[in-house]
Protein backbone atom coordinates (compact mmCIF):
# COMPACT_ATOMS: atom_id res chain seq x y z
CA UNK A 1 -118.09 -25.85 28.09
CA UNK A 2 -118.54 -24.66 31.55
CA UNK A 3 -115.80 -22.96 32.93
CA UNK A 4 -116.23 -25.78 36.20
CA UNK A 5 -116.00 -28.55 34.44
CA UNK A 6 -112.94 -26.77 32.45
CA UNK A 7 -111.46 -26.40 35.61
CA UNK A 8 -112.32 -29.80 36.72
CA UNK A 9 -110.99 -31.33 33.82
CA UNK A 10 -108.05 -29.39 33.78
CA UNK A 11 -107.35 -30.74 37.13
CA UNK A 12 -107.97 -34.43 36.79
CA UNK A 13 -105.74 -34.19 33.82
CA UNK A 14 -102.66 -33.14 35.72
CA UNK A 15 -103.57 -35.65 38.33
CA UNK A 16 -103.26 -38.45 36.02
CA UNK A 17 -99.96 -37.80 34.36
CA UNK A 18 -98.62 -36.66 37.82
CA UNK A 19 -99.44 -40.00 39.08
CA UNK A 20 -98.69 -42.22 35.91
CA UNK A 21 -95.14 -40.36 35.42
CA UNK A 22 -94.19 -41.20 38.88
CA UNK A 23 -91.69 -43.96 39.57
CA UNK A 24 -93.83 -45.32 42.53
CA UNK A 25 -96.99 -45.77 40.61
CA UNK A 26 -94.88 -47.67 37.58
CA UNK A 27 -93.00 -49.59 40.17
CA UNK A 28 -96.12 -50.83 42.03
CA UNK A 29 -97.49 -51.50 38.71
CA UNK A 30 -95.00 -53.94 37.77
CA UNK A 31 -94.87 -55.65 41.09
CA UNK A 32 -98.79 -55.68 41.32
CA UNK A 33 -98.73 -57.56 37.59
CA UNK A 34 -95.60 -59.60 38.90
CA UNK A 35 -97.18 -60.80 41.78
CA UNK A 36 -100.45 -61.58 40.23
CA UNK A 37 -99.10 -63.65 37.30
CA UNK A 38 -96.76 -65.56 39.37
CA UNK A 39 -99.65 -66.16 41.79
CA UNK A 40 -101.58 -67.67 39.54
CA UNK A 41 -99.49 -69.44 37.23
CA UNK A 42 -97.02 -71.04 40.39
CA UNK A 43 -100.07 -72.92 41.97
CA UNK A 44 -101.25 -73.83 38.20
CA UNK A 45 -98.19 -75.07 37.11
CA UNK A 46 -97.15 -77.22 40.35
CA UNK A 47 -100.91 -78.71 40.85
CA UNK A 48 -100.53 -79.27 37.37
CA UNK A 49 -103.39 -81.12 35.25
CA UNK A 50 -104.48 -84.13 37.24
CA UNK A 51 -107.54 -84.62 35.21
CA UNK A 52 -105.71 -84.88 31.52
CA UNK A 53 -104.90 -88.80 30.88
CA UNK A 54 -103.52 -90.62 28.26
CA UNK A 55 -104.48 -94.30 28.13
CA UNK A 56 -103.60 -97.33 25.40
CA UNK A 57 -106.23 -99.55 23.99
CA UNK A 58 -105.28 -102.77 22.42
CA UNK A 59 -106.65 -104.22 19.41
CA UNK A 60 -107.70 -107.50 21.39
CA UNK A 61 -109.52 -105.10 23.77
CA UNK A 62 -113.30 -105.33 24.52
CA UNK A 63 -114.82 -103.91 21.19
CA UNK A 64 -115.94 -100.20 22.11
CA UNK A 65 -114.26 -99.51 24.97
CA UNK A 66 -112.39 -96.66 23.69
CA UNK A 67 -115.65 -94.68 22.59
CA UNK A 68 -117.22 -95.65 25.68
CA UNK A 69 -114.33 -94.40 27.83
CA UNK A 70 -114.13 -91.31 25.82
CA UNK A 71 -117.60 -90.54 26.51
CA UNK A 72 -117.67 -91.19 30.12
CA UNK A 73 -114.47 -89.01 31.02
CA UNK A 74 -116.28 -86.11 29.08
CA UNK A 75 -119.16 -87.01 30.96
CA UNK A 76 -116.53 -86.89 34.27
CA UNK A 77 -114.61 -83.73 33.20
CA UNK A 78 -111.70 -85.75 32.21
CA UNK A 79 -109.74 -84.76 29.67
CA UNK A 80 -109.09 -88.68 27.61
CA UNK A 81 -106.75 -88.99 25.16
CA UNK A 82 -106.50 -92.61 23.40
CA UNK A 83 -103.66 -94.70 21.66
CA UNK A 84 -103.91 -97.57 20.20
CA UNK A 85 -101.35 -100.44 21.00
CA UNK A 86 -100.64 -103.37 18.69
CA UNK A 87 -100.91 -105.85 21.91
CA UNK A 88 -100.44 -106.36 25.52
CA UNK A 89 -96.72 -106.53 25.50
CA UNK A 90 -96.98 -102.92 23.74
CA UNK A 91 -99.15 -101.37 25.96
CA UNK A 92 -96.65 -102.56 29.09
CA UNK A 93 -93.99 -100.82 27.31
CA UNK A 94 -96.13 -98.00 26.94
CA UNK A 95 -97.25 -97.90 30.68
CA UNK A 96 -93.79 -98.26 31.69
CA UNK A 97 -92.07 -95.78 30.08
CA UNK A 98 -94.88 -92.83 30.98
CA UNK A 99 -96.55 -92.45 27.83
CA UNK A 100 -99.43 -93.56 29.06
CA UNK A 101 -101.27 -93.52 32.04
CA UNK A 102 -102.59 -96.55 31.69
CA UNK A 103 -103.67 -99.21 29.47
CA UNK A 104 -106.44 -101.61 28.69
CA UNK A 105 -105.85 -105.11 26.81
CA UNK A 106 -107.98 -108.24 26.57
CA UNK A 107 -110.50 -109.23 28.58
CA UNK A 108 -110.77 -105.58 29.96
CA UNK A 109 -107.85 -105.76 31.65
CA UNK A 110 -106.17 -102.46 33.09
CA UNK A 111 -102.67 -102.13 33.14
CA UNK A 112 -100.99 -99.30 35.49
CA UNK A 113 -97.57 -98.42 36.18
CA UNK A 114 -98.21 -98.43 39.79
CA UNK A 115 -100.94 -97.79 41.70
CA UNK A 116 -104.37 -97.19 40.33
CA UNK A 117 -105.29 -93.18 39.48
CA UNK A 118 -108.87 -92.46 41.46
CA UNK A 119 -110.25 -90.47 38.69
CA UNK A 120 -109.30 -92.35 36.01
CA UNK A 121 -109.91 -95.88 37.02
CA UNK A 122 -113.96 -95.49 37.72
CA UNK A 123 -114.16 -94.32 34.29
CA UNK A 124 -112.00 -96.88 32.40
CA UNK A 125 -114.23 -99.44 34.83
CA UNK A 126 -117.53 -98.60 34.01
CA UNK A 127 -116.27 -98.60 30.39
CA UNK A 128 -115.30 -101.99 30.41
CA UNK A 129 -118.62 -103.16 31.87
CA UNK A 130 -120.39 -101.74 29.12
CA UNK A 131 -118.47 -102.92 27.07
CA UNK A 132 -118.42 -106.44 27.99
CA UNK A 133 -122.33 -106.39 28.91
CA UNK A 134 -122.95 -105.19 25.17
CA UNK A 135 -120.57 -107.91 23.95
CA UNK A 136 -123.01 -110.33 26.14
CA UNK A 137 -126.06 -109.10 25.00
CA UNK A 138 -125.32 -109.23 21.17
CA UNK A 139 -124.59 -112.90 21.58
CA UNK A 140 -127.83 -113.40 23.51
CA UNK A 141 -129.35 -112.09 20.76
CA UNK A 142 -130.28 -108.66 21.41
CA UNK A 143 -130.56 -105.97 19.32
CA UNK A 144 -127.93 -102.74 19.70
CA UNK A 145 -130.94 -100.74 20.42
CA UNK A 146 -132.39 -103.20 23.17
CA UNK A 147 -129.36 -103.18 24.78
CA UNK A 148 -128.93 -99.62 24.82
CA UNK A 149 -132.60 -99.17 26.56
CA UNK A 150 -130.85 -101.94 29.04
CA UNK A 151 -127.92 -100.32 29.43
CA UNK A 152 -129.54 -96.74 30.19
CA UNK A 153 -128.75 -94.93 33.73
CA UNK A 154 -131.91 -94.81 35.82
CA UNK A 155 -132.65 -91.62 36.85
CA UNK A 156 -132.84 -91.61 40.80
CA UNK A 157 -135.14 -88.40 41.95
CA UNK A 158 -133.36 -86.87 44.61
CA UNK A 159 -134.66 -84.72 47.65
CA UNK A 160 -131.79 -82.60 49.66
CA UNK A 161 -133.41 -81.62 52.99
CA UNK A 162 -130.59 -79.51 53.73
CA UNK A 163 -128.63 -77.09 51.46
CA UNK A 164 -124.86 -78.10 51.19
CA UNK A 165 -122.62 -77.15 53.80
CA UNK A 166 -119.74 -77.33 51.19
CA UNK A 167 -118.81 -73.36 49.89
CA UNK A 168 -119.14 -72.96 46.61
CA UNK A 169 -117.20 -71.92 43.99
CA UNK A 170 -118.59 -67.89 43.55
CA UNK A 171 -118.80 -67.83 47.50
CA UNK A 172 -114.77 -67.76 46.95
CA UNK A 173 -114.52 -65.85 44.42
CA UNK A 174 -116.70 -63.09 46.16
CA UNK A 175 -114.30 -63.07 49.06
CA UNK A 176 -111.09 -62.26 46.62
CA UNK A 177 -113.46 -59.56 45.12
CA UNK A 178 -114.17 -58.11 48.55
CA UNK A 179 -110.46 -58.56 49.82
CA UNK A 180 -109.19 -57.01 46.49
CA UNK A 181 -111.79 -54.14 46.64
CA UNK A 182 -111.02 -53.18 50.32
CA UNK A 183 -107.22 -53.40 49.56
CA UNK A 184 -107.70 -51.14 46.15
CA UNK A 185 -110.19 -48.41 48.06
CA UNK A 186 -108.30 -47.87 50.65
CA UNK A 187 -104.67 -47.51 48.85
CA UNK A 188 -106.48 -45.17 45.83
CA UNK A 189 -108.26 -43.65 48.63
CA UNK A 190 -105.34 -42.96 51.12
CA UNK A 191 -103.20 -41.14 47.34
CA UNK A 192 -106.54 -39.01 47.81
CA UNK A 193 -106.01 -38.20 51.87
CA UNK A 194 -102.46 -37.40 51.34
CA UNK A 195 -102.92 -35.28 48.03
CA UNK A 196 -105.35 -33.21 49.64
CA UNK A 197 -102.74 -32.84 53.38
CA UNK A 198 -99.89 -32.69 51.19
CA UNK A 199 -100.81 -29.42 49.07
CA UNK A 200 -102.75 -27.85 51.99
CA UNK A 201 -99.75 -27.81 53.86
CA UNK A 202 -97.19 -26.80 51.03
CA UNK A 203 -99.62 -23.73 50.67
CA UNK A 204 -100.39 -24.80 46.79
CA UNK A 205 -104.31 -24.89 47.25
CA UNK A 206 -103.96 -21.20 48.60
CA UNK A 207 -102.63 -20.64 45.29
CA UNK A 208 -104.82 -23.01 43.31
CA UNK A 209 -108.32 -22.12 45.17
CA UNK A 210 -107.53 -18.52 43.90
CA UNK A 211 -108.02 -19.57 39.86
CA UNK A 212 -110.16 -22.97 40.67
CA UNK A 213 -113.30 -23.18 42.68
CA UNK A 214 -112.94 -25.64 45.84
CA UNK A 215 -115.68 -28.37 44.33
CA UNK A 216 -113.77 -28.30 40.56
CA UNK A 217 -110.24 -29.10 42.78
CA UNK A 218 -111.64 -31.76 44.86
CA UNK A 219 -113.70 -33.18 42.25
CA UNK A 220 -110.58 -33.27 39.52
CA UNK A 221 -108.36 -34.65 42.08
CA UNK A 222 -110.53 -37.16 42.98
CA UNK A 223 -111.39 -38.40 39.12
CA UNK A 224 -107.57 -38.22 38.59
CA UNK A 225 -106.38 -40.12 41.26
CA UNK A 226 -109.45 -42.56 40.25
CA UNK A 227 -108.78 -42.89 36.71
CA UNK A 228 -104.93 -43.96 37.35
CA UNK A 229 -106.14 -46.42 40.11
CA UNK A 230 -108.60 -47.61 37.32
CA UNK A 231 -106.44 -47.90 34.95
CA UNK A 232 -103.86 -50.03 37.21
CA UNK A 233 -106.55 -52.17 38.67
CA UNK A 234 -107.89 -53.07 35.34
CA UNK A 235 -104.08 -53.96 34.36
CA UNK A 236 -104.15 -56.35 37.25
CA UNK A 237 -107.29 -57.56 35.65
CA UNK A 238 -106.54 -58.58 32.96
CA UNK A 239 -103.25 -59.73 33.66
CA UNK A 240 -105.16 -62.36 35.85
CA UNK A 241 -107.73 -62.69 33.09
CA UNK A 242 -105.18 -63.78 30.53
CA UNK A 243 -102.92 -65.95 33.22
CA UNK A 244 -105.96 -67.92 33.73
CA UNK A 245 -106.91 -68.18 30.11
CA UNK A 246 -103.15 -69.37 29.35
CA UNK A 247 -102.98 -72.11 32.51
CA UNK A 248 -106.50 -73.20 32.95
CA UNK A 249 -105.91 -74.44 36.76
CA UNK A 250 -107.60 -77.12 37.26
CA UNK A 251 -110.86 -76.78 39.95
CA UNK A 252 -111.54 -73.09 39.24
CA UNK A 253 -114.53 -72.17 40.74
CA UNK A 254 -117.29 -71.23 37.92
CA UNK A 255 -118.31 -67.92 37.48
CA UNK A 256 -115.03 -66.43 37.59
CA UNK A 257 -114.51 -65.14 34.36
CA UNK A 258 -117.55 -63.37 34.94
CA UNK A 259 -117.08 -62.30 38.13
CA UNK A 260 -113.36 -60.15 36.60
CA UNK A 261 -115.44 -57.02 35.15
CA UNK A 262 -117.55 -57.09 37.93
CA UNK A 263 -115.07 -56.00 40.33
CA UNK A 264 -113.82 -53.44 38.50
CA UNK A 265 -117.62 -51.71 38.32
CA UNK A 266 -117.59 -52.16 42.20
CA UNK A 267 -114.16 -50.37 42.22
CA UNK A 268 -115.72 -47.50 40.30
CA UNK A 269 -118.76 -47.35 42.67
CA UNK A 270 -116.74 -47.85 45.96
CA UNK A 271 -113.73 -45.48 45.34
CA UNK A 272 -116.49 -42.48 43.72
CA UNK A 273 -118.20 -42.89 47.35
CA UNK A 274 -115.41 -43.41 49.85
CA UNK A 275 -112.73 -40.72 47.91
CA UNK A 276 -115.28 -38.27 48.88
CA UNK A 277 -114.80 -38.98 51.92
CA UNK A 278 -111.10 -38.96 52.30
CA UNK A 279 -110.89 -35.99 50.27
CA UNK A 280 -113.31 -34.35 52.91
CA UNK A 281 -110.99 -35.41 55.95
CA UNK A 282 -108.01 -34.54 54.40
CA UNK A 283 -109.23 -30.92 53.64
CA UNK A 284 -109.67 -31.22 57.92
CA UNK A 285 -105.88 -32.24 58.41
CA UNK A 286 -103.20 -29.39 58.18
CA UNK A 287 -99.77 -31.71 58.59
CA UNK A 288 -98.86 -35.16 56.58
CA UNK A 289 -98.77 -36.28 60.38
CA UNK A 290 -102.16 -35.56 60.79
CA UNK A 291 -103.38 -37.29 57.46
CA UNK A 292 -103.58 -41.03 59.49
CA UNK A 293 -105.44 -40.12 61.90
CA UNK A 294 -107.61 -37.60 60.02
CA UNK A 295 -108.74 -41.32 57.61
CA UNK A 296 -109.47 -42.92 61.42
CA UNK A 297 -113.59 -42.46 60.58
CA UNK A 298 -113.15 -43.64 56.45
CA UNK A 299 -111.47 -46.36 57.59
CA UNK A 300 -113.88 -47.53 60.76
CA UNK A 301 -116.37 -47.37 58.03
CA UNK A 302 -114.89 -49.77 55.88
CA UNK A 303 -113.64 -51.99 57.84
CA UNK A 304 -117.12 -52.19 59.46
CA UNK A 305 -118.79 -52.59 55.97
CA UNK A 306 -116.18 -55.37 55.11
CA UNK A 307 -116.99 -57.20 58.48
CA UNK A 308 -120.34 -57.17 57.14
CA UNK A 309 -120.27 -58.56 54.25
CA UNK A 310 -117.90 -61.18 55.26
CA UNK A 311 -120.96 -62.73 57.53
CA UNK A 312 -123.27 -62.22 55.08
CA UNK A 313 -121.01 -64.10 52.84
CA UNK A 314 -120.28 -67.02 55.73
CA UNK A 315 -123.96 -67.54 56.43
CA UNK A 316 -125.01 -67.83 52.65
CA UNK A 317 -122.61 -70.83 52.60
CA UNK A 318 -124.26 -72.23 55.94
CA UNK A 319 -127.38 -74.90 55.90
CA UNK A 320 -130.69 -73.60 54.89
CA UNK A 321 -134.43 -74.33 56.25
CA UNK A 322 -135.61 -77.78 55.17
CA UNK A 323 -136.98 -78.48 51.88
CA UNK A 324 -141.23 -78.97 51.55
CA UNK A 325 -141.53 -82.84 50.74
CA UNK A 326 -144.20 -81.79 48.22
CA UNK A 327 -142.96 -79.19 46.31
CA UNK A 328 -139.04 -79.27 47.06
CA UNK A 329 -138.72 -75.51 48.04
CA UNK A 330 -137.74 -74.39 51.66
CA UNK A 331 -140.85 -74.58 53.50
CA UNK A 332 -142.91 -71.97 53.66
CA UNK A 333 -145.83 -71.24 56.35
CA UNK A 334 -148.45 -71.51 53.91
CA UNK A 335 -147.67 -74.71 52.49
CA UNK A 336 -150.07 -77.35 53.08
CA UNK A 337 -147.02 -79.64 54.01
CA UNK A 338 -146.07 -77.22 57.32
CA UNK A 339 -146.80 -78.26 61.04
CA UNK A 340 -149.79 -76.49 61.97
């Protein structure tokens, strides 16, 4: 092996246990995993699940209904779980002493506790009128399969002119990444800064540049600071990987699970290109005094970079150009559908 990289290992080596075995890198660990279970799992568990129902069908309920409700709250994203009742006076019981949200008897009838739930009731609605129109059509003498073809959704085509003004779901989740990424640079990159001050100034690297060549010390304390950030961002990770998992909040935005390894590649990429940096204007600083304002260019940088990326962010959510009547794309000049 060469005697660099020796040297370079060497030194990332002792920066990693010198970090790990410190009580401020285990005590930030545990508040860092604290903080990101609780939260997650605090919002979770007071929003609760709003979209997991229980409702009571009664024997002398239109015949159906209980498939066809199933099927249309899957079709919703509800989560529909169904009981059957021996009558009406069963299912009130039911409804009034919380077992079930609600409950539907003969006749289609819906029976809540108080008021009507907005997600629910559409769905237990349009399952009764299927239910009932079916019922109608069998005794008019149709066939199941006739009144399936009459009792098919037509499909409306739709034109948007405009692209939503609503954010979506990964535009969020890109601005925790960014927020996270900027907060996780900068603290593994300031350990960097003040390594580099802290031994210049304590006359170690005098002693340390006289066995190790300048590019194996930087370099080693830079991948040893990096691989104990790594390691405790990728705790934090997965910690909100597995809270998420466990309490399935209701509304997360897709892509998210996907999104989790992702930012810990950017974290790699970002801290191997700005801890160069801080470990070049730290080697400029010769007092711990000095080491804030030394960072004053790194941190410029970022913040600049993170200013930029939050606009691009903000106008990807903003309206597009209008769409081409014929072919449904934003228009371009050379369509035969532009203003000439």
């Amino acid at each position: 092996m060469n005697d660099n990289v020796r040297d370079l290992l060497l030194v990332a080596r002792r920066e990693v246990t010198t970090r790990m075995r410190g009580t401020a890198f285990r005590l930030s660990t545990i508040v860092l995993l604290a903080c990101t279970v609780a939260g997650i799992a605090i919002p979770a568990a007071l929003i609760g699940h709003p979209h997991r129902f229980t409702v009571a069908v009664t024997a002398q309920a239109p015949s159906g209904v209980a498939a066809m409700a199933g099927a249309g709250a899957k079709a919703a994203g509800i989560r529909l779980e169904v009981r059957p009742a021996a009558g009406r006076a069963a299912a009130v019981r039911l409804v009034e002493q919380g077992e079930v949200t609600a409950a539907v008897a003969a006749g289609g009838e819906t029976i809540w506790k108080a008021r009507p739930d907005s997600a629910l009731q559409p769905v237990l609605s349009a399952a009764i009128q299927e239910a009932v129109v079916t019922q109608r059509a069998a005794s008019l003498g149709l066939s199941p399969g006739a009144a399936a073809r009459l009792l098919a959704p037509v499909r409306i085509p739709v034109t948007q002119l405009h692209a939503s003004t609503q954010r979506a779901g990964r535009v969020i989740v890109g601005e925790v990444g960014m927020i996270l990424l900027y907060m996780a640079i900068t603290f593994y990159g300031g350990f960097v800064l003040t390594g580099v001050v802290e031994e210049k100034s304590s006359r170690v690297v005098e002693v340390l540049l006289s066995r190790v060549p300048p590019p194996s010390l930087l370099g080693g304390k830079i991948a040893g600071i990096g691989l104990a950030g790594l390691a405790q961002f990728l705790a934090v990770l997965a910690a909100a990987a597995g809270t998420l998992l466990v309490t399935r909040p209701s509304g997360l935005p897709p892509g998210t699970y996907a999104a989790i390894p992702m930012l810990a590649v950017w974290f790699v990429l970002g801290y191997a290109f700005y801890s160069m940096l801080y470990g070049s204007l730290g080697s400029l600083a010769s007092r711990t005094e000095d080491a804030q304002a030394a960072a004053g260019p790194v941190i410029i940088v970022l913040v600049a970079i993170y200013v930029a990326a939050t606009m691009a962010v903000s106008s990807a959510a903003r309206p597009g150009s209008p769409c081409c009547p014929c072919c449904r794309r934003p228009r371009p000049s050379s369509c035969r559908c532009a203003p000439r």
